[in-house]
Protein backbone atom coordinates (compact mmCIF):
# COMPACT_ATOMS: atom_id res chain seq x y z
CA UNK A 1 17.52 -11.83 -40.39
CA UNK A 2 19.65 -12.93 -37.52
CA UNK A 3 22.27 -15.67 -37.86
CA UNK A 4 20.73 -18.32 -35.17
CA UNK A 5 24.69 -19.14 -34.66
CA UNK A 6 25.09 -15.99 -32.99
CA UNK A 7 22.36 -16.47 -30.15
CA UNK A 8 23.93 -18.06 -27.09
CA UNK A 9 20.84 -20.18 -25.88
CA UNK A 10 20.32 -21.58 -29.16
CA UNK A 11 23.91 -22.44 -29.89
CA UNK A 12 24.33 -24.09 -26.14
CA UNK A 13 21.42 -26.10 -27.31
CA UNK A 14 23.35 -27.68 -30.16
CA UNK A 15 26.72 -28.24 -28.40
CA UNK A 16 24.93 -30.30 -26.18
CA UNK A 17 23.11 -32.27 -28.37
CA UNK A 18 26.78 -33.22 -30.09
CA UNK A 19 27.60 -33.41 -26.65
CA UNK A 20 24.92 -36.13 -26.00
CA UNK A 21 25.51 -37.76 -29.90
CA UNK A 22 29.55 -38.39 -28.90
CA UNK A 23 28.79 -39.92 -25.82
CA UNK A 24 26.37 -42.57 -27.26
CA UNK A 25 29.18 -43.09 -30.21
CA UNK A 26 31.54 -43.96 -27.22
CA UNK A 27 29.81 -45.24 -24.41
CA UNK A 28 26.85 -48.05 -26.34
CA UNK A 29 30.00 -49.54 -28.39
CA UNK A 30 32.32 -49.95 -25.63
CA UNK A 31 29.43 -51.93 -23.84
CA UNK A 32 28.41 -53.68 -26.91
CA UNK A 33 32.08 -54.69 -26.86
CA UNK A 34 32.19 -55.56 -23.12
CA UNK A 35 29.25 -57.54 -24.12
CA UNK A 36 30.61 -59.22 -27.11
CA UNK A 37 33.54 -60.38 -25.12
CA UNK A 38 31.16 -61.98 -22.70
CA UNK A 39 29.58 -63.81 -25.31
CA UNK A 40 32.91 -65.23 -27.08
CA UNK A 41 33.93 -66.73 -23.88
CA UNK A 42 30.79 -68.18 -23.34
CA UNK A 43 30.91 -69.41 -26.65
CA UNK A 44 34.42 -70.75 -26.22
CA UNK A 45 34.00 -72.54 -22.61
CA UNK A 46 30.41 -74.14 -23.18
CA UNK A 47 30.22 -77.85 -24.66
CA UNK A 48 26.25 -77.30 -25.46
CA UNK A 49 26.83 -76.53 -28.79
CA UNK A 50 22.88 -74.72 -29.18
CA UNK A 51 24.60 -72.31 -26.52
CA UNK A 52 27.19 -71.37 -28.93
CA UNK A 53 25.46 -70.84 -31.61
CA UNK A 54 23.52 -68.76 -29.81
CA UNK A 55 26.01 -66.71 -28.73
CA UNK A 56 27.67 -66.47 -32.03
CA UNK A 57 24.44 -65.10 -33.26
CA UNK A 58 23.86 -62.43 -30.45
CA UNK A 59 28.03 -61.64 -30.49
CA UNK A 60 27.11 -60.91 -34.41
CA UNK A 61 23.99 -58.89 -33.64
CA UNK A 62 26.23 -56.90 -31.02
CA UNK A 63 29.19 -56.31 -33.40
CA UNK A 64 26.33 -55.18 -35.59
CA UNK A 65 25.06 -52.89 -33.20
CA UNK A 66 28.38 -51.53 -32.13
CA UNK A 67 29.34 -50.34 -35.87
CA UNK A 68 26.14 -48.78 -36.47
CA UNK A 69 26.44 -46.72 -33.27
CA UNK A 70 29.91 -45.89 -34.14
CA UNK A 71 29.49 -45.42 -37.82
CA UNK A 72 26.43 -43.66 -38.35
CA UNK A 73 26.78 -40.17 -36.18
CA UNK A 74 30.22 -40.13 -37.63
CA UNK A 75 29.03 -40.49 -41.44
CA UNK A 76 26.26 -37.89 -40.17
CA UNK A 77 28.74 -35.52 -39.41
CA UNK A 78 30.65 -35.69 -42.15
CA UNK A 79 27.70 -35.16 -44.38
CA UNK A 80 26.60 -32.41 -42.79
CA UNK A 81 29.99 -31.24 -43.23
CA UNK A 82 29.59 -31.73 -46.67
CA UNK A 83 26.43 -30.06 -47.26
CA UNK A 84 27.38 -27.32 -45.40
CA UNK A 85 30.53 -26.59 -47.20
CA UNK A 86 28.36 -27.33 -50.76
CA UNK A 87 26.03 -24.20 -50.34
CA UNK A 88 28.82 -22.25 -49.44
CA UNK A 89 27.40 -21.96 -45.72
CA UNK A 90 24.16 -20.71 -46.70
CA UNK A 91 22.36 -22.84 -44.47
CA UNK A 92 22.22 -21.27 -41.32
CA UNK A 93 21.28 -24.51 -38.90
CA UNK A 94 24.17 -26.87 -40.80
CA UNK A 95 26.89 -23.76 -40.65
CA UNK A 96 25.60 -23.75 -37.10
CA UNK A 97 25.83 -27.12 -36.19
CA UNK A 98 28.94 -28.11 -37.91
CA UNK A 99 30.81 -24.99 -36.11
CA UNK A 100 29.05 -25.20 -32.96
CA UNK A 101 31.73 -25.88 -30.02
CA UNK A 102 31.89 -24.95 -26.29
CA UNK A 103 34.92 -22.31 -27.13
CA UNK A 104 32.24 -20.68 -29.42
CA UNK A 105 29.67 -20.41 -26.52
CA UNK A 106 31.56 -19.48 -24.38
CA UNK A 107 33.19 -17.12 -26.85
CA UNK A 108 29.27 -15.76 -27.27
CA UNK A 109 28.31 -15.73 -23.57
CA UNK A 110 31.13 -13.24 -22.86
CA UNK A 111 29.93 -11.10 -26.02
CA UNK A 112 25.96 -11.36 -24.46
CA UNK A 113 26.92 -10.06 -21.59
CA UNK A 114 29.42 -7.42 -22.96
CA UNK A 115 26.34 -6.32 -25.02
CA UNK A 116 24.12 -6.20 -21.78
CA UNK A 117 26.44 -4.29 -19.69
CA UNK A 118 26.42 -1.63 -22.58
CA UNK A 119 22.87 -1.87 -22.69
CA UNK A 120 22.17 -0.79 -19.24
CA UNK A 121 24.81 1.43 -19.52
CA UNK A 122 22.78 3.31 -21.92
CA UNK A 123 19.54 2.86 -19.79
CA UNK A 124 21.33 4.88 -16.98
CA UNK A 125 22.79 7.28 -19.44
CA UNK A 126 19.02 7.40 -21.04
CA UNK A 127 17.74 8.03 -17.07
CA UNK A 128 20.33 10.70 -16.09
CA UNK A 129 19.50 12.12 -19.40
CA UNK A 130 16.16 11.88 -18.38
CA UNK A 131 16.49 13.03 -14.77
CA UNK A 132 19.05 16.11 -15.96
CA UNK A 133 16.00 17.09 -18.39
CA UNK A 134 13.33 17.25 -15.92
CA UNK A 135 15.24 19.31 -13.50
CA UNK A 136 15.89 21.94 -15.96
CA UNK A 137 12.57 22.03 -17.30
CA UNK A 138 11.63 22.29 -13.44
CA UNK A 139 14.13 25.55 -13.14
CA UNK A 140 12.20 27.07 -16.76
CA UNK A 141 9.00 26.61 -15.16
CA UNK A 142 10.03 28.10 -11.47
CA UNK A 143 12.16 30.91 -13.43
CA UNK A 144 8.48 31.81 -15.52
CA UNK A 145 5.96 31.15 -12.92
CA UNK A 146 8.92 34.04 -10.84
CA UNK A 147 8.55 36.46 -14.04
CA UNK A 148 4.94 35.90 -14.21
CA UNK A 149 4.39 36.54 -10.65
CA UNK A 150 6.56 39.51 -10.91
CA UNK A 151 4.53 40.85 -14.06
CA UNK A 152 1.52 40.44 -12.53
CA UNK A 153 2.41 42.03 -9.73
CA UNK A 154 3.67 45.00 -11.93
CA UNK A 155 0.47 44.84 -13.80
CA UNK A 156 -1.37 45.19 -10.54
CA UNK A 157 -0.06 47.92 -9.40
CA UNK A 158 0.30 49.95 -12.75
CA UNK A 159 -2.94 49.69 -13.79
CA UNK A 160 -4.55 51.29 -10.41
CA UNK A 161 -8.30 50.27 -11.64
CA UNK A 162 -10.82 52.23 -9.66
CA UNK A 163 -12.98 49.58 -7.69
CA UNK A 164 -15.99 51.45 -8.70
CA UNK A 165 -15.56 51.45 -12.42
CA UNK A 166 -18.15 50.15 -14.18
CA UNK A 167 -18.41 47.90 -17.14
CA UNK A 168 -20.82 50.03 -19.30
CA UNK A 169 -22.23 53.33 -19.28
CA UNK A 170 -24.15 52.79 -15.94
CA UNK A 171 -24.00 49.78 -13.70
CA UNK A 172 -27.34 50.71 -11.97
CA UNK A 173 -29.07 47.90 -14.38
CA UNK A 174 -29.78 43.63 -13.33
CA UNK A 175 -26.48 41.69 -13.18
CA UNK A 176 -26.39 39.83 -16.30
CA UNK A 177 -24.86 37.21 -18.29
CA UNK A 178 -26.56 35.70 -21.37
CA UNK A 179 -24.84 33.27 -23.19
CA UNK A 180 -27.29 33.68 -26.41
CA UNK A 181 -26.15 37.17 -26.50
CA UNK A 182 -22.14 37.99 -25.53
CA UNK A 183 -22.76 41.98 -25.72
CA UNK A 184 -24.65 42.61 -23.49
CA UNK A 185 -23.20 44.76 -20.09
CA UNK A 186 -23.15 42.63 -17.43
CA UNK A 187 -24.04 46.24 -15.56
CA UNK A 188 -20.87 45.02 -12.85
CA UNK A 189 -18.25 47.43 -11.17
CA UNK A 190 -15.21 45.85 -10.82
CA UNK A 191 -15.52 45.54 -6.99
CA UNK A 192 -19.12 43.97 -7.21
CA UNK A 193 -17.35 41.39 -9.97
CA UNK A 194 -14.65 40.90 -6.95
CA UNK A 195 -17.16 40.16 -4.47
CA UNK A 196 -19.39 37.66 -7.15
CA UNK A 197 -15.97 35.61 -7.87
CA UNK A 198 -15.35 35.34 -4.26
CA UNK A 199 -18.65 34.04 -3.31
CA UNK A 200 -18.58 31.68 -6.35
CA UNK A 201 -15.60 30.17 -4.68
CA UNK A 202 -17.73 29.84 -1.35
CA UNK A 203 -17.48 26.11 -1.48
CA UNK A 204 -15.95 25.41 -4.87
CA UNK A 205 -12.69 24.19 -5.96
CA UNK A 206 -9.91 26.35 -4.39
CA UNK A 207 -8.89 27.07 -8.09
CA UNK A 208 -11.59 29.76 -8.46
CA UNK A 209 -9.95 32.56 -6.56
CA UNK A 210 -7.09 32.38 -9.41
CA UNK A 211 -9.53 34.90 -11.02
CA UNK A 212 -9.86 37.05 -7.95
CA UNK A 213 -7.00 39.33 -8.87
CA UNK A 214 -8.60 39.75 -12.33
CA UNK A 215 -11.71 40.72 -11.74
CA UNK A 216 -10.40 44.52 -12.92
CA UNK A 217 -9.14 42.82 -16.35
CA UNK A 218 -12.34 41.42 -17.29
CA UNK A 219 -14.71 44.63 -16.22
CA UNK A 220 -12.27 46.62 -18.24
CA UNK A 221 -12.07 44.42 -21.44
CA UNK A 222 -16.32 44.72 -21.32
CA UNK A 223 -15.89 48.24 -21.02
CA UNK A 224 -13.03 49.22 -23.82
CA UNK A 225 -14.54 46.13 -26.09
CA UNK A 226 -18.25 45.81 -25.36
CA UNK A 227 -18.33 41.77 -24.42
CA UNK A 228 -20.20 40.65 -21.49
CA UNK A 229 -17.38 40.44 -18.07
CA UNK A 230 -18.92 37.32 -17.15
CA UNK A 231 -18.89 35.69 -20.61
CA UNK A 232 -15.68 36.18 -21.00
CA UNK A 233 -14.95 35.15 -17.67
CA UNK A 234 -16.28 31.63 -17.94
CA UNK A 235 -14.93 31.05 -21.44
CA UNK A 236 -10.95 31.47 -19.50
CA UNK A 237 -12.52 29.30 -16.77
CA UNK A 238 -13.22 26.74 -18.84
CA UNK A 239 -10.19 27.06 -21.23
CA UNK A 240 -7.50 27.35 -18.38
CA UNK A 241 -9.00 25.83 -15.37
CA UNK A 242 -9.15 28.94 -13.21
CA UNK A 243 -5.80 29.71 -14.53
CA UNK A 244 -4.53 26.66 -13.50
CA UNK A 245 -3.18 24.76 -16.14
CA UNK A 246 0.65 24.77 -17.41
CA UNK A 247 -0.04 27.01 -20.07
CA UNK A 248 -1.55 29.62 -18.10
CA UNK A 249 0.91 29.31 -15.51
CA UNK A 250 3.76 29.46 -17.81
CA UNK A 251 2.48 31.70 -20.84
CA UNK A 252 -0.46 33.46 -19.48
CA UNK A 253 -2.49 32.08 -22.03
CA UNK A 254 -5.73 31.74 -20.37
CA UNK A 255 -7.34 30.54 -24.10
CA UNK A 256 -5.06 28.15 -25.82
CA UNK A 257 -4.15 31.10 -28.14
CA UNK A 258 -1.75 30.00 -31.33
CA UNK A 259 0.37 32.47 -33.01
CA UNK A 260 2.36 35.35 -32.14
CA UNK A 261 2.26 36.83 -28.51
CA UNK A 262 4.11 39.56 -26.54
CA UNK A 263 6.56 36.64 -25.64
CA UNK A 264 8.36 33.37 -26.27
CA UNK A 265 6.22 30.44 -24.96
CA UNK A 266 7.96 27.23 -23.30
CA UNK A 267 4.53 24.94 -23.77
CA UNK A 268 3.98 23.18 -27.34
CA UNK A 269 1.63 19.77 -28.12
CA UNK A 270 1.49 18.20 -31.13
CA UNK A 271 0.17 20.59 -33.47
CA UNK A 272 2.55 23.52 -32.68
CA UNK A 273 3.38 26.06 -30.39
CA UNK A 274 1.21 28.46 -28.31
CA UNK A 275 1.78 32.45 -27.94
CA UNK A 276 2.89 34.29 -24.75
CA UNK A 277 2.09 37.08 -22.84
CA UNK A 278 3.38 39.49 -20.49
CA UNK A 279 0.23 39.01 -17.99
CA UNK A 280 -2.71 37.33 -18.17
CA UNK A 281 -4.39 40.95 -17.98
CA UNK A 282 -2.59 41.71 -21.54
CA UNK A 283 -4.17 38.45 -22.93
CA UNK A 284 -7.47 39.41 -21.62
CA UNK A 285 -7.40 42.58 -23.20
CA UNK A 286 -6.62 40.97 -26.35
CA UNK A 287 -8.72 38.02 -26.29
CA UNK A 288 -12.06 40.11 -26.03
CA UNK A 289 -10.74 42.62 -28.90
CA UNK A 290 -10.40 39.22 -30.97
CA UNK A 291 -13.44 37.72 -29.84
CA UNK A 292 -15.60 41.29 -30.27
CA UNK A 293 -14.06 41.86 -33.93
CA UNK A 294 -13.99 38.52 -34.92
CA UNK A 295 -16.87 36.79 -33.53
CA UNK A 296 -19.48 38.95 -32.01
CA UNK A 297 -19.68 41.78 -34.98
CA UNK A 298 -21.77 41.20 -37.87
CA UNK A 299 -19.96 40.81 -40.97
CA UNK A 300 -16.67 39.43 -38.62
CA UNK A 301 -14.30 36.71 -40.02
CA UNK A 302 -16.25 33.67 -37.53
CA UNK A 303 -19.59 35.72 -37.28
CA UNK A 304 -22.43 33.13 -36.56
CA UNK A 305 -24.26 35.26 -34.21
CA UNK A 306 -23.57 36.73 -30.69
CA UNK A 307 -23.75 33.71 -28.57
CA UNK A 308 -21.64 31.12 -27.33
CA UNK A 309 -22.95 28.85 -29.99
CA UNK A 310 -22.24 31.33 -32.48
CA UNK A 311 -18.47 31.77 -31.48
CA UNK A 312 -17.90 27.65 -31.23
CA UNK A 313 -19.11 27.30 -34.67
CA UNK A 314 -15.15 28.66 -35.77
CA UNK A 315 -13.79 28.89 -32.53
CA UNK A 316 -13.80 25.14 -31.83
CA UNK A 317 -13.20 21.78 -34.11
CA UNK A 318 -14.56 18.80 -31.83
CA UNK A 319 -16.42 19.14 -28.40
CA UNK A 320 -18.74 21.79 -29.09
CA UNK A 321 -21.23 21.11 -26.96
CA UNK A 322 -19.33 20.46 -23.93
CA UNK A 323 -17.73 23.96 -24.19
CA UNK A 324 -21.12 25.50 -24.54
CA UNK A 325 -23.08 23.84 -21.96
CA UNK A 326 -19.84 23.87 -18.97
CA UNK A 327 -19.35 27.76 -19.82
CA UNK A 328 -23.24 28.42 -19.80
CA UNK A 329 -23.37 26.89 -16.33
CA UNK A 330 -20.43 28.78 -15.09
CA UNK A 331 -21.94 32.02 -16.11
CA UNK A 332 -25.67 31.32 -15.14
CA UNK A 333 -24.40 30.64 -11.81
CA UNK A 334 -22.00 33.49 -11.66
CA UNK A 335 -24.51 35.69 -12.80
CA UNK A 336 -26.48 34.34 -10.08
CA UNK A 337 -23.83 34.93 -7.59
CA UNK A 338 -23.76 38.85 -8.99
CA UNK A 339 -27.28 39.44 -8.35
CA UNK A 340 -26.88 38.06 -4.16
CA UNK A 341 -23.82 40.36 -3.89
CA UNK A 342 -25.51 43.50 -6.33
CA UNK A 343 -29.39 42.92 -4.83
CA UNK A 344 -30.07 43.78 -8.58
């Protein structure tokens, strides 16, 4: 616990109050005194001899008076002296009080505020530290969101997609996206799939046309893994906010995806770490081979069936329901959207 001697308010507090107790053992006896006097000579010069007495009696009630104001603080003291040096200063208020003198507050006011000018010296060192922090995590994130924009660019124009390939076998079928049933085609070319995504945004939050420039990733991952273009679509809506969030931005993680990735990821929480990629095509690619094998085959790790209720069953913890209904309603109405731009 902390000595109560060492705090400056508190020990001001007690020099006054000897302050206040020497001033009363001075000043009340020397005007008892002045008053005794008084009454002597009165005593002496009057001839009424009731007078005298009388002031006899109050000169002895004033004498009285004056030793008891003298005498009593000073006895106090020295008891307290006593005690104090009896338990071997154990008690912290009569250590306190017994020691307590203006040199020591003084002596303590310099030491407060030596102790606060260190103090905020280590809030600015804390705020620099601070300030030095963010700017470099600002340079990590402008250096990856450079290399990601430069991968993606790569990707781009590496993977030369033909705007007319199609998702399945034939795309001459209804545009579809049913989310009791991931596997089936979604009978979209990649341009129509283009065209759907950009008249989704018609109107919508300017985030949507993030997926714009994937529209090849996700017709391809239906074709080479057999899940629905628009299912998987909405699910990295959902997860990344159009692509949006620091994770995506950074990692190319459009999923939240744990583990090992192509690449060293910057963004963490509290349960861990979360895996990298070279593009967000790459994690596309991988994210429907996971989710086909996985999820939507029977006899799969997480196989509950081949819906979206099916896959949040392992895929998800807490907020099932949420993450079924919000990517239902993206893909109804993107679906939707497909069958303006297809007339199918």
């Amino acid at each position: 616990m902390e000595n109560i001697c060492e705090s400056y308010s508190f020990l001001s507090v007690i020099v006054l109050v000897k302050y206040i107790i020497g001033l009363i053992q001075l000043i009340i006896p020397i005007l008892l005194i002045f008053f005794i006097s008084f009454d002597f000579i009165k005593a002496i010069v009057t001839n009424d001899e009731k007078l005298r007495a009388k002031a006899i009696s109050t000169s002895g009630k004033r004498i009285f008076y004056a030793v008891l104001f003298f005498v009593v603080p000073t006895i106090l003291s020295l008891l307290i002296g006593v005690l104090d040096n009896s338990t071997d200063s154990k008690n912290a208020f009569l250590s306190c009080y017994n020691n307590a003198s203006m040199e020591k507050v003084e002596s303590l006011k310099v030491q407060e505020k030596n102790l606060k000018e260190i103090e905020n010296q280590k809030i600015e060192v804390e705020r620099e530290k601070r300030r030095v922090e963010r700017e470099n995590n600002n340079k990590i994130r402008e250096e990856a969101e450079k290399k990601n924009k430069e991968n993606n660019q790569t990707s781009s124009s590496n993977t030369n997609v033909d705007p007319n390939l199609c998702s399945g076998d034939s795309c001459t079928g209804t545009a579809t996206f049913d989310p009791n049933d991931l596997t089936k085609p979604s009978n979209l070319t990649v341009s129509e799939l283009t065209l759907t995504i950009t008249k989704y945004a018609e109107g919508r939050d300017s985030r949507v046309k993030n997926f714009i420039p994937l529209a090849p990733a996700f017709i391809k991952a239906e074709k080479d893994h057999g899940i629905n273009a628009i299912g998987i679509m909405s699910i990295d809506a959902h997860e990344s906010g159009w692509a949006s969030e620091r994770l995506a931005r950074l990692c190319n993680n459009l999923g939240g995806y744990r583990g090992k990735g192509t690449r060293p990821c910057s963004v963490s929480n509290h349960e861990g770490g979360f895996s990298g990629y070279n593009s967000k095509e790459e994690f596309i690619d991988k994210q429907a081979s996971k989710l086909k094998t996985n999820y939507l085959t029977p006899g799969g790790k997480y196989f509950n069936g081949k819906g979206l209720s099916g896959i949040a069953q392992k895929y998800l913890t807490t907020g099932k329901d949420h993450w079924i209904n919000n990517i239902s309603k993206i893909g109804t109405t993107m679906a939707k959207k497909a069958k303006e731009v297809t007339g199918r």
